[in-house]
N, C-alpha and C. Protein backbone atom coordinates (compact mmCIF):
# COMPACT_ATOMS: atom_id res chain seq x y z
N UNK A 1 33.62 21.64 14.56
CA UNK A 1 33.50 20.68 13.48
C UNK A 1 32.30 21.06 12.62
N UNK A 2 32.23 20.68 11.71
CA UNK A 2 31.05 21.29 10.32
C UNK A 2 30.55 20.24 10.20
N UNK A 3 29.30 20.52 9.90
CA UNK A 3 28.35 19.13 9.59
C UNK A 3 27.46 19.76 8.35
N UNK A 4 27.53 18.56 7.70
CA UNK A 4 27.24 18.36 6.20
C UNK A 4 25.52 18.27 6.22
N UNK A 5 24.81 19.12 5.25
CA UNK A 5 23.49 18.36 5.34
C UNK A 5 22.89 18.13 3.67
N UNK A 6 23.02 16.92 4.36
CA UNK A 6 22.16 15.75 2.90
C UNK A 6 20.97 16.05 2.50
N UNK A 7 21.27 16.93 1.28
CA UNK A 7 19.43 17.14 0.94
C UNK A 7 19.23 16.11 -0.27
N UNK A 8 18.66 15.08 -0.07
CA UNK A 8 18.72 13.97 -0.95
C UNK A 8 16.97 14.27 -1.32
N UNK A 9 16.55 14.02 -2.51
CA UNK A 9 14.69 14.09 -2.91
C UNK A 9 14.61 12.17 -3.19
N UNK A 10 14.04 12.10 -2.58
CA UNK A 10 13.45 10.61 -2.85
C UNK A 10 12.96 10.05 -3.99
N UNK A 11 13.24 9.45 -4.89
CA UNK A 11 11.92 9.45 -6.19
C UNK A 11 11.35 8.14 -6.28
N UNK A 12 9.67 8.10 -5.50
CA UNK A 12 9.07 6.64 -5.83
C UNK A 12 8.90 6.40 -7.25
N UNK A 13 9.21 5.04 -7.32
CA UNK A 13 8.73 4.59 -9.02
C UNK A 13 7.37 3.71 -8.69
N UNK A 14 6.69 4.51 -7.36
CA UNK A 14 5.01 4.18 -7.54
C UNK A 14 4.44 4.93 -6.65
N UNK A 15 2.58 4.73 -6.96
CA UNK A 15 1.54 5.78 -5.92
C UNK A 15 1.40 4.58 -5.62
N UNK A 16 0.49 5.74 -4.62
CA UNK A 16 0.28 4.88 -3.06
C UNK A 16 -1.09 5.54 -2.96
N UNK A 17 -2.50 4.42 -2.63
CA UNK A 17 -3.71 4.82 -2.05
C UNK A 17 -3.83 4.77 -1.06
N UNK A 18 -4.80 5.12 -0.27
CA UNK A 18 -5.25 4.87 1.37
C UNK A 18 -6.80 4.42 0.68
N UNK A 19 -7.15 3.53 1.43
CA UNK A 19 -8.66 3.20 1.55
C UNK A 19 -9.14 2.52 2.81
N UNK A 20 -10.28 2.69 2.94
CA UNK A 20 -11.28 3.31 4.23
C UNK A 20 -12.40 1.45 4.03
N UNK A 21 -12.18 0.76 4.72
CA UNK A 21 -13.40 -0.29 4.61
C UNK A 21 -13.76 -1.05 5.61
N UNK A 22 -14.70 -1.81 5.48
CA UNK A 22 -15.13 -2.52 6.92
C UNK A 22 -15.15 -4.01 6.62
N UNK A 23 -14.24 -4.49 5.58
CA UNK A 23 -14.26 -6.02 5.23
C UNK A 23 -12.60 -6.32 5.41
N UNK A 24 -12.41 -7.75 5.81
CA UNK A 24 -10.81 -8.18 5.87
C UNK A 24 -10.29 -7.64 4.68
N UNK A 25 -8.74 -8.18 4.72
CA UNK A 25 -7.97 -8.03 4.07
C UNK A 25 -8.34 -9.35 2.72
N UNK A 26 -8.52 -10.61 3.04
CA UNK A 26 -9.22 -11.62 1.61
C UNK A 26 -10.20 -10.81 1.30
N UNK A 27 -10.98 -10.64 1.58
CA UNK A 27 -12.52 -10.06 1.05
C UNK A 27 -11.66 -8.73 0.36
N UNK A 28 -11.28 -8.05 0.75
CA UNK A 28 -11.06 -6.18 -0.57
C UNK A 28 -9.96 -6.88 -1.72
N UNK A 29 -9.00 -7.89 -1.18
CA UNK A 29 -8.35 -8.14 -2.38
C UNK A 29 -9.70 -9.03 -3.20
N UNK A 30 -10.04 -9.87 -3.08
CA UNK A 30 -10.82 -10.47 -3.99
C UNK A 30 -11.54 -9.27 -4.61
N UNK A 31 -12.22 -8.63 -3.90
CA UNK A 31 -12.78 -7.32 -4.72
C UNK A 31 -11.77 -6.51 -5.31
N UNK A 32 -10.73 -6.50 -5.16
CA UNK A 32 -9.93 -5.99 -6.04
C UNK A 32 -9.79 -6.64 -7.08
N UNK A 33 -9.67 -8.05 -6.60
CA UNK A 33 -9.59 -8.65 -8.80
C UNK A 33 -10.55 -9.32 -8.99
N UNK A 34 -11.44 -8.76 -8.42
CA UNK A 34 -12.98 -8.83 -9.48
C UNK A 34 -12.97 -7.64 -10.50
N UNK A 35 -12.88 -6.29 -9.64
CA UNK A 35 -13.02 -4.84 -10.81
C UNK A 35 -11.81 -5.15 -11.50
N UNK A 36 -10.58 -4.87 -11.09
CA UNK A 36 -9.52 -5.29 -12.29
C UNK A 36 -9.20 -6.20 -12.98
N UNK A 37 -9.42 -7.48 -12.32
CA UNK A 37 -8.57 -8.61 -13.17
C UNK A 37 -7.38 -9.26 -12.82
N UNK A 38 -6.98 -8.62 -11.48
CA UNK A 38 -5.78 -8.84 -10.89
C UNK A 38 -5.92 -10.46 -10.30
N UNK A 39 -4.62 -10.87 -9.74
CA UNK A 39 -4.99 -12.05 -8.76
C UNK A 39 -4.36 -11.99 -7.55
N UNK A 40 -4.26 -11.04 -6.66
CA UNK A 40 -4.02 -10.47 -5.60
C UNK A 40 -3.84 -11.71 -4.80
N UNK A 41 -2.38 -12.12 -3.76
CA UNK A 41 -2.52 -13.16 -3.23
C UNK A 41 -1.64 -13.31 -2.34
N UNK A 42 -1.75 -13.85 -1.39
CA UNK A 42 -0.61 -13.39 0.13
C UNK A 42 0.81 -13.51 -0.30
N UNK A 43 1.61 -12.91 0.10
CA UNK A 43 2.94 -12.67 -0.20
C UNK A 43 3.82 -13.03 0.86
N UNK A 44 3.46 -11.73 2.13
CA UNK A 44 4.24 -11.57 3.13
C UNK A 44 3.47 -10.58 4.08
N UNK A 45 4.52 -11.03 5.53
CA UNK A 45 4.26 -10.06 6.75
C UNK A 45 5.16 -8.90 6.47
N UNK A 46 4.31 -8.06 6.54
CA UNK A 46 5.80 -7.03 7.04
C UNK A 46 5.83 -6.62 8.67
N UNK A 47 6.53 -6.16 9.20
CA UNK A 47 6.71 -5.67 10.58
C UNK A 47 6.95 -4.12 10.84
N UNK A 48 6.63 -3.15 11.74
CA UNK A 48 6.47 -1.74 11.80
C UNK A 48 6.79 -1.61 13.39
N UNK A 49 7.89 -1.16 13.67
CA UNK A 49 7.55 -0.35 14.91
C UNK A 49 7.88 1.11 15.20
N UNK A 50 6.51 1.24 15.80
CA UNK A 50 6.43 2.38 16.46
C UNK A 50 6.26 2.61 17.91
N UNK A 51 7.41 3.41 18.34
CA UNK A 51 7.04 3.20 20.00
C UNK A 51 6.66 2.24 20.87
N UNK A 52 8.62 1.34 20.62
CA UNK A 52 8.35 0.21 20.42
C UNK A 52 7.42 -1.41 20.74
N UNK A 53 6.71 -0.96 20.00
CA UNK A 53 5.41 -2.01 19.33
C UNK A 53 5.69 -2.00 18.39
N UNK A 54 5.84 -3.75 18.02
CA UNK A 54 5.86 -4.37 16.74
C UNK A 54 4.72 -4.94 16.13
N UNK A 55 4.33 -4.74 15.22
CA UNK A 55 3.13 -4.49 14.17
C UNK A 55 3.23 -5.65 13.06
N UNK A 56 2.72 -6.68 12.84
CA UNK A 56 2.48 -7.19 11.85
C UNK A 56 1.58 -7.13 10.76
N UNK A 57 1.75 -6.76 9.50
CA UNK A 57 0.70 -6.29 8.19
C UNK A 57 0.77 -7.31 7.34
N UNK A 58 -0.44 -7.56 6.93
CA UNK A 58 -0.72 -8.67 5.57
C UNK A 58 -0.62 -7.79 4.42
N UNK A 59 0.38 -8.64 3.24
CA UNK A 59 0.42 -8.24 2.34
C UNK A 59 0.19 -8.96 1.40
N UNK A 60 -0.52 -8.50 0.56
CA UNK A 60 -1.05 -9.19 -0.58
C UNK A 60 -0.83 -8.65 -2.28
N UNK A 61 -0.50 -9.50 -2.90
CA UNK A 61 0.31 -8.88 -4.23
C UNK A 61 -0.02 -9.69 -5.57
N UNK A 62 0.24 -8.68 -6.24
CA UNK A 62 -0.10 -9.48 -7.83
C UNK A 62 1.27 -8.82 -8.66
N UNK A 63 1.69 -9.44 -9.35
CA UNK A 63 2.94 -9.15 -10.05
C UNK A 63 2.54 -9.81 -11.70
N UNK A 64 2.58 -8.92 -12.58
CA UNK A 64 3.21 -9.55 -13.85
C UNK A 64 3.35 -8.91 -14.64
N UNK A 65 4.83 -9.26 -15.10
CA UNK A 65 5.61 -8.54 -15.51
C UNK A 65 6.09 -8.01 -17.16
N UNK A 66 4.69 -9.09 -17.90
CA UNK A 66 4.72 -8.66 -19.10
C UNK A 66 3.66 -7.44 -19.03
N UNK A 67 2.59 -7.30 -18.26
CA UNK A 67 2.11 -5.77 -17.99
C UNK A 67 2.56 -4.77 -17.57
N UNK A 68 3.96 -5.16 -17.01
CA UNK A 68 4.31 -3.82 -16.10
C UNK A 68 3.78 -3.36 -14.84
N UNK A 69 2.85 -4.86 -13.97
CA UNK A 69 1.89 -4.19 -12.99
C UNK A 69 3.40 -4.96 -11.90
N UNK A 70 2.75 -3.95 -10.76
CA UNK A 70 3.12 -4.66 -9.69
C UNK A 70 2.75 -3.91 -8.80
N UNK A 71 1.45 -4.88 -7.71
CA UNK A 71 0.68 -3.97 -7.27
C UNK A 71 0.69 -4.66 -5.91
N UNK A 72 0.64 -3.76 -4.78
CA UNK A 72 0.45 -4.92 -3.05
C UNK A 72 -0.72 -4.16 -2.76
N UNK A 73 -1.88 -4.56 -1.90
CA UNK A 73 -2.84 -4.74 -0.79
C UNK A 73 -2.01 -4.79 0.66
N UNK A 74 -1.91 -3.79 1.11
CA UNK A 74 -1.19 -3.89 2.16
C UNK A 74 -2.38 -3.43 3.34
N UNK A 75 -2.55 -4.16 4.68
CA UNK A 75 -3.48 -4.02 5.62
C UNK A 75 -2.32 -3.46 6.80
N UNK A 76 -2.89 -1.56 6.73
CA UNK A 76 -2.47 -0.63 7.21
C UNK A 76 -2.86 -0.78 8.78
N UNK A 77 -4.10 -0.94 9.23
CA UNK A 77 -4.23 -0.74 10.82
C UNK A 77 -4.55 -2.66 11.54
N UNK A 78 -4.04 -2.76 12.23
CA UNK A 78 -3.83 -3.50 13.13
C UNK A 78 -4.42 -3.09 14.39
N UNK A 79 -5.00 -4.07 15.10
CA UNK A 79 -5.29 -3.77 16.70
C UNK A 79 -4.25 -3.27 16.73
N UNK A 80 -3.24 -3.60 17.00
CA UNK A 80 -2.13 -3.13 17.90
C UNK A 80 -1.04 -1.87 17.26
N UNK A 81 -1.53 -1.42 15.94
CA UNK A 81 -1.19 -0.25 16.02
C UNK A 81 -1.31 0.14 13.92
N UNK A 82 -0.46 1.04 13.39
CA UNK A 82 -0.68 1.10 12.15
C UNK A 82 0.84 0.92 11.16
N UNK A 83 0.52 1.05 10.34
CA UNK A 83 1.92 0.60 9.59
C UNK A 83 2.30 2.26 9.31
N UNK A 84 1.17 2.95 8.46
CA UNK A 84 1.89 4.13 7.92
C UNK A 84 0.92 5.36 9.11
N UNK A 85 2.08 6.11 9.76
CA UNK A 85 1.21 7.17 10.94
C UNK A 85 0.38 8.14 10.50
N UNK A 86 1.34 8.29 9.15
CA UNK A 86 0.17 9.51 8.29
C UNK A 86 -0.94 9.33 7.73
N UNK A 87 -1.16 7.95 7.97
CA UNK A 87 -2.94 7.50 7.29
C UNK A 87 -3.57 6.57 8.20
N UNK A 88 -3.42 7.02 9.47
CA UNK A 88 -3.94 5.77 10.77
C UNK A 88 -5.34 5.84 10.71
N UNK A 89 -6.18 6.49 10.34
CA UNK A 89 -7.51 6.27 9.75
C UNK A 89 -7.90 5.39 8.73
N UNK A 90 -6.89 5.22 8.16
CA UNK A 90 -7.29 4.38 6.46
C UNK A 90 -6.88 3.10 6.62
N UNK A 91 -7.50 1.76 6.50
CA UNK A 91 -7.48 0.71 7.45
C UNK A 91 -6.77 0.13 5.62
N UNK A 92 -6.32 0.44 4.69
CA UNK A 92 -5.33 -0.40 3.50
C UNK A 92 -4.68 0.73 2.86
N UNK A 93 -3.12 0.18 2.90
CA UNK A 93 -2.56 0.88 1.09
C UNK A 93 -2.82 -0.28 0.05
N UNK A 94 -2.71 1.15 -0.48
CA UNK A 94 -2.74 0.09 -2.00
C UNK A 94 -1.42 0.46 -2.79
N UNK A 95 0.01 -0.10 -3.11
CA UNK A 95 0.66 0.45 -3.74
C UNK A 95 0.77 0.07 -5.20
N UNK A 96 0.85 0.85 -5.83
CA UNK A 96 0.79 0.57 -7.69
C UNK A 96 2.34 1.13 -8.05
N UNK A 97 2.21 0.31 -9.21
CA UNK A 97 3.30 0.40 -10.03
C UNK A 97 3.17 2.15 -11.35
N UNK A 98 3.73 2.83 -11.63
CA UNK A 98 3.36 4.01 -12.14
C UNK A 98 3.19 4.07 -13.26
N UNK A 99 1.85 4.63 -13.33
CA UNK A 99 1.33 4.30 -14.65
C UNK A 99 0.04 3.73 -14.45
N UNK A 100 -0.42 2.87 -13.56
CA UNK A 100 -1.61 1.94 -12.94
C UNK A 100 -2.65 3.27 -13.21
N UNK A 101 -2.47 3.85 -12.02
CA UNK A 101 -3.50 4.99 -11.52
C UNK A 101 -4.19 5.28 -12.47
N UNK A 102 -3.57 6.20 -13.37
CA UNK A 102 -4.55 6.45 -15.04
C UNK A 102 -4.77 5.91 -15.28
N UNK A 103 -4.36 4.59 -16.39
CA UNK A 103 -4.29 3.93 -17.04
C UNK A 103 -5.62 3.07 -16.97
N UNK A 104 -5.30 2.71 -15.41
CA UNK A 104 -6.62 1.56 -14.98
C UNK A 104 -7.88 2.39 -14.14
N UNK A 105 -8.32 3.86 -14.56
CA UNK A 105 -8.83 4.87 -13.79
C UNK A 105 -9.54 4.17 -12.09
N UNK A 106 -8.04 3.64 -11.61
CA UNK A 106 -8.53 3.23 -10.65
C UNK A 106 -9.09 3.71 -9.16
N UNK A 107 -8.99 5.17 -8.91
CA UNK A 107 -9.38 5.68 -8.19
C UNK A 107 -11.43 5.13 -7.89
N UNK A 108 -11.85 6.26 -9.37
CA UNK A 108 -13.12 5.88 -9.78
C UNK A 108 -13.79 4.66 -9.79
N UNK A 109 -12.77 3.61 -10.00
CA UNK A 109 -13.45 2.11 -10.18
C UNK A 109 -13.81 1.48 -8.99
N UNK A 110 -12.32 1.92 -8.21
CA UNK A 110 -12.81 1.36 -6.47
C UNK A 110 -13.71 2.15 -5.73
N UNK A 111 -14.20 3.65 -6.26
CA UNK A 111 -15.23 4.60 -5.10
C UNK A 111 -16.61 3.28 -5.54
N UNK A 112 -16.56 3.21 -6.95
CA UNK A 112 -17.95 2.23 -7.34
C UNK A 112 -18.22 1.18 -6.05
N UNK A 113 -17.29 0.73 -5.75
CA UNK A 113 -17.24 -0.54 -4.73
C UNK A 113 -18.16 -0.30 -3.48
N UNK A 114 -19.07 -1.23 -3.34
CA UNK A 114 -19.80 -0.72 -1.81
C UNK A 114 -19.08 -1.49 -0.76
N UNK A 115 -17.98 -1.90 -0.69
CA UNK A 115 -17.06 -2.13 0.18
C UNK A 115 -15.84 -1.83 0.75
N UNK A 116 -15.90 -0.15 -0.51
CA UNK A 116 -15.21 0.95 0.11
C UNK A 116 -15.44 2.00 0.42
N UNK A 117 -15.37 2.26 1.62
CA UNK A 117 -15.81 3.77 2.15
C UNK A 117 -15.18 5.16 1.86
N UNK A 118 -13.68 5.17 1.46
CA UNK A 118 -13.28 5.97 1.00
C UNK A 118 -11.77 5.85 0.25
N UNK A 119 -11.40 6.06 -0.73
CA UNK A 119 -9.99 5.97 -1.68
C UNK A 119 -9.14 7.23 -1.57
N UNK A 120 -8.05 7.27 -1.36
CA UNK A 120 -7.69 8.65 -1.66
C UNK A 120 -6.65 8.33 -1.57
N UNK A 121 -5.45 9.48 -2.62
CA UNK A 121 -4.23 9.40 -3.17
C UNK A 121 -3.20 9.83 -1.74
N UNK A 122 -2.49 9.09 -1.65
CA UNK A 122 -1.25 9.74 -0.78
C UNK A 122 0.32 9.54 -0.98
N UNK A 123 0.30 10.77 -0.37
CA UNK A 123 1.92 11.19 -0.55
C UNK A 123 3.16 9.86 -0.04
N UNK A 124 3.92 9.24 -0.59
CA UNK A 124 4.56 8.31 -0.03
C UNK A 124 5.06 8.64 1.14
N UNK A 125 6.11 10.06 0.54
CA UNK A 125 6.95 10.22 1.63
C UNK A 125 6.66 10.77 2.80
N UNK A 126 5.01 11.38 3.01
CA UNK A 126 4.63 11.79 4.15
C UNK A 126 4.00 11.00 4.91
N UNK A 127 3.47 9.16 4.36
CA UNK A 127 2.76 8.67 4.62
C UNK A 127 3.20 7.75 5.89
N UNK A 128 4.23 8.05 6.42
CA UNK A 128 5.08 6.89 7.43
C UNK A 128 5.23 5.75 6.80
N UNK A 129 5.16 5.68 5.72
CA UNK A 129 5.36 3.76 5.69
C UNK A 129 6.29 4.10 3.92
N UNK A 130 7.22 5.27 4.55
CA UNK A 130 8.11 4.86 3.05
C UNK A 130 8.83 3.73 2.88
N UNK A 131 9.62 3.54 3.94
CA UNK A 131 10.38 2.41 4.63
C UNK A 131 9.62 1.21 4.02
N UNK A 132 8.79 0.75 4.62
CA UNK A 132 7.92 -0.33 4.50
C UNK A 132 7.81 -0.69 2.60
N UNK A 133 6.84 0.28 2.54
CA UNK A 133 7.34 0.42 0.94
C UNK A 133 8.28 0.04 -0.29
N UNK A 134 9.45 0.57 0.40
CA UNK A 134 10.72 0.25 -0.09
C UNK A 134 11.19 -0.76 0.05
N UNK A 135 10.43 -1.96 1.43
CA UNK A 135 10.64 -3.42 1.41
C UNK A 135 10.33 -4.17 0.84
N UNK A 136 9.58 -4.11 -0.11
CA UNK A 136 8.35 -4.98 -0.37
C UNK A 136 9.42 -5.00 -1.89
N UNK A 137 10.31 -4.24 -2.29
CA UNK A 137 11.16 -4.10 -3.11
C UNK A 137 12.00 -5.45 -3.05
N UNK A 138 12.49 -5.48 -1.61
CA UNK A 138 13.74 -6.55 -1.07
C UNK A 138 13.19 -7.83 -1.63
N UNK A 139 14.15 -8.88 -1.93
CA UNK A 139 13.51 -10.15 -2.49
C UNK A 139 12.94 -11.29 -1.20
N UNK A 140 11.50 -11.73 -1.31
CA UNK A 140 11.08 -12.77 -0.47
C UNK A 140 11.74 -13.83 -0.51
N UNK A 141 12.71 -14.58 0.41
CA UNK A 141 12.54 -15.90 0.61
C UNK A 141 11.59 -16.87 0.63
């Protein structure tokens, strides 16, 4: 029998940060819409398992839609394990809507922050948490 292989390319319609800090998840969003302007504000749990352990992540979001933003605070490491495997060091994503990144030179704005230790751009699809990602898409009840 022949087997078919699906080379499908993924295309996010957003980046994705990793950042490095030693304050909750309220405390970096509020510092998040202090430098931007945003109003970052609980949304939802998401759930992750890996080996099976189930993982609960706070997510926190600002949406509006006459800007074109739509941005989550997502809290990547958990005691009990991480959401995305490829950034288990980096204790938040940050996912943006495309276009954010430049626009709002937000890399630079958050290194300013002394409540972040480190920002850096990552790859969605290598980051383990494409999945996850792609939920935050699905509509909240």
């Amino acid at each position: 029998m022949t087997k078919l292989h699906l080379d499908m390319e993924i295309e996010c319609d957003f980046d994705l940060l990793g950042m490095g800090s030693h304050v909750g998840s309220h405390r970096m969003a509020w510092e998040l819409n202090r430098i931007f302007g945003w109003q970052l504000a609980f949304d939802r749990e998401i759930d992750s398992k890996i080996k099976n352990i189930v993982t609960k992540h706070i997510v926190l979001r600002y949406c509006n839609e006459e800007e074109g933003l739509d941005i989550a605070l997502i809290l990547n490491r958990v005691p009990e394990g991480v959401l995305a495997s490829g950034a288990s060091s980096l204790d938040y994503l940050l996912r943006l809507s495309h276009g954010v990144l430049e626009s709002e030179d937000v890399i630079n704005r958050i290194r300013n922050s002394n409540l972040v230790t480190l920002v850096t751009f990552l790859n969605p699809e290598k980051s383990g948490a494409l999945e996850a990602m792609f939920e935050l898409d699905i509509y909240k009840e």
